[in-house]
C-alpha atoms as a PDB file:
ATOM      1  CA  UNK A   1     137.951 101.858 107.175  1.00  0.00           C
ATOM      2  CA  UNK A   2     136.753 104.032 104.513  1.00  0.00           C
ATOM      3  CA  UNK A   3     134.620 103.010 101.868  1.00  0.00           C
ATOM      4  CA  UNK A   4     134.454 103.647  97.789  1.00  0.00           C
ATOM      5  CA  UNK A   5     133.058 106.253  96.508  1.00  0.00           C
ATOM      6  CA  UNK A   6     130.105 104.056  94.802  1.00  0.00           C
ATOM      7  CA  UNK A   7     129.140 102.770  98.146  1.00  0.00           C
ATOM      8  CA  UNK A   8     129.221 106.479 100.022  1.00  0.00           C
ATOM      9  CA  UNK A   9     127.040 107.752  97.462  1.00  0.00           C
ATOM     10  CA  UNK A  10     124.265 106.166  97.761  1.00  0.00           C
ATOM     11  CA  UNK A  11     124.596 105.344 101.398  1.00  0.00           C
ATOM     12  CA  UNK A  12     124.492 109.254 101.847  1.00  0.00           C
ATOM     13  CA  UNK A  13     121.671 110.013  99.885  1.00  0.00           C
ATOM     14  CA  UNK A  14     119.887 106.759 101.205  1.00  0.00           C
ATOM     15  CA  UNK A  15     120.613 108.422 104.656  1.00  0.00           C
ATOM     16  CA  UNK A  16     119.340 111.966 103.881  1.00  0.00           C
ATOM     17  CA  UNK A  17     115.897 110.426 102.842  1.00  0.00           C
ATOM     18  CA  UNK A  18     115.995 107.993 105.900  1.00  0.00           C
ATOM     19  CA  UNK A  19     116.452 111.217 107.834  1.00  0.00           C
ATOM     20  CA  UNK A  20     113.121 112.173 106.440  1.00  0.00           C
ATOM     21  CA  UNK A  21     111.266 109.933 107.902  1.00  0.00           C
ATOM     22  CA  UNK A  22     113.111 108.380 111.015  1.00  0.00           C
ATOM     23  CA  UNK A  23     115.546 110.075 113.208  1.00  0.00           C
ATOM     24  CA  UNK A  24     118.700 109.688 113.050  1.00  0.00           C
ATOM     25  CA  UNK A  25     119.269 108.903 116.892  1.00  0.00           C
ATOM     26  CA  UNK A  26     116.792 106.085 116.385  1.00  0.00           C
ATOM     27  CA  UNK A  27     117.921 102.612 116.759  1.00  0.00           C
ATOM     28  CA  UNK A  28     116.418 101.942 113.381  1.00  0.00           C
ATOM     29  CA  UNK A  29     117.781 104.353 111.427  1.00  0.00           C
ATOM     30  CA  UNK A  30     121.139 101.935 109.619  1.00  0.00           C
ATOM     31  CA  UNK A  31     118.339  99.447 108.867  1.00  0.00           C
ATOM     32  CA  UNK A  32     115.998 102.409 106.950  1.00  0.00           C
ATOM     33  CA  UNK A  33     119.356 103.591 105.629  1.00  0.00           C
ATOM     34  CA  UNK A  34     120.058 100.116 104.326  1.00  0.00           C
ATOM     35  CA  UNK A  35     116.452  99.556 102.952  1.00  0.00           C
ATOM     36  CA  UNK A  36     116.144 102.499 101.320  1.00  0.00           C
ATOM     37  CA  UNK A  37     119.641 101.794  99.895  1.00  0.00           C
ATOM     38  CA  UNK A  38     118.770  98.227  98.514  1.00  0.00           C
ATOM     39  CA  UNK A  39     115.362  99.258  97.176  1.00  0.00           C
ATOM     40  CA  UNK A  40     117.690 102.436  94.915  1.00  0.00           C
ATOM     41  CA  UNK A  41     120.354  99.830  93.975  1.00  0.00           C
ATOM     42  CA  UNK A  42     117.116  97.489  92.833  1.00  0.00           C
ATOM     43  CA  UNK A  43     115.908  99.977  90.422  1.00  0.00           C
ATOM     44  CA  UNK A  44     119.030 101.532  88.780  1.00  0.00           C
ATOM     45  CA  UNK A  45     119.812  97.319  87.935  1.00  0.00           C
ATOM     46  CA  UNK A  46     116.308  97.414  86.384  1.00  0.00           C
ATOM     47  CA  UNK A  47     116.472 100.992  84.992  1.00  0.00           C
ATOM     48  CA  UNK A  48     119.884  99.414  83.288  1.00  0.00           C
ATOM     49  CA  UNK A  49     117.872  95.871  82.068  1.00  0.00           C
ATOM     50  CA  UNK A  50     115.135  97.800  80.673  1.00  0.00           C
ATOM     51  CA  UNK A  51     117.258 100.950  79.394  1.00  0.00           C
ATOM     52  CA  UNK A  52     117.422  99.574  75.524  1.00  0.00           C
ATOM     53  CA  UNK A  53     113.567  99.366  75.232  1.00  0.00           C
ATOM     54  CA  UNK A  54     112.933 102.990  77.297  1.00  0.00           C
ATOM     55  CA  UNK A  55     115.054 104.826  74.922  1.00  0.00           C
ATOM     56  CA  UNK A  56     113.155 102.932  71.801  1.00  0.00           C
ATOM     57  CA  UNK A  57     109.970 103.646  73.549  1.00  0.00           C
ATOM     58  CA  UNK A  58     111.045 107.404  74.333  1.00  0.00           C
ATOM     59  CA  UNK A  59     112.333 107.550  70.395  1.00  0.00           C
ATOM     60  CA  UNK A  60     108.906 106.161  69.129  1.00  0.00           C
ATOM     61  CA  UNK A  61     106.901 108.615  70.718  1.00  0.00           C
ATOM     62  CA  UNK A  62     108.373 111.654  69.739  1.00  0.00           C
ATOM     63  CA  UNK A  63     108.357 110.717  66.205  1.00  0.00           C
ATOM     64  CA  UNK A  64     112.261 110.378  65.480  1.00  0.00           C
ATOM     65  CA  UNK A  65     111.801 106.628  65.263  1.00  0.00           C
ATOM     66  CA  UNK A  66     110.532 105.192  62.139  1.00  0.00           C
END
């Protein structure tokens, strides 16, 4: 079964950063995958909550806001 794009993306880059620090023979290597997975998906939902008052914060403090 192959999956979407959106899930292989960040299950491969969740995997190349797992590789850092586990190995990837390890038994324990899908759940640091997954983890590390969950705690990227976690902030890009925040990063999208919050994005309204970073880009009036990021406007603001280079002067182009009034």
């Amino acid at each position: 079964m192959s999956f979407p794009i959106f899930v292989q993306l960040p299950l491969a880059i969740a995997g190349d950063i797992a590789a850092h620090f586990v190995s990837r023979d390890s038994v324990r290597f899908e759940l640091v995958q997954t983890g590390i997975a969950l705690v990227m998906l976690a902030t890009f939902i925040i990063l999208l909550i919050c994005a309204l008052r970073i880009w009036k914060w990021v406007r603001g403090k280079n002067g182009i806001a009034e």
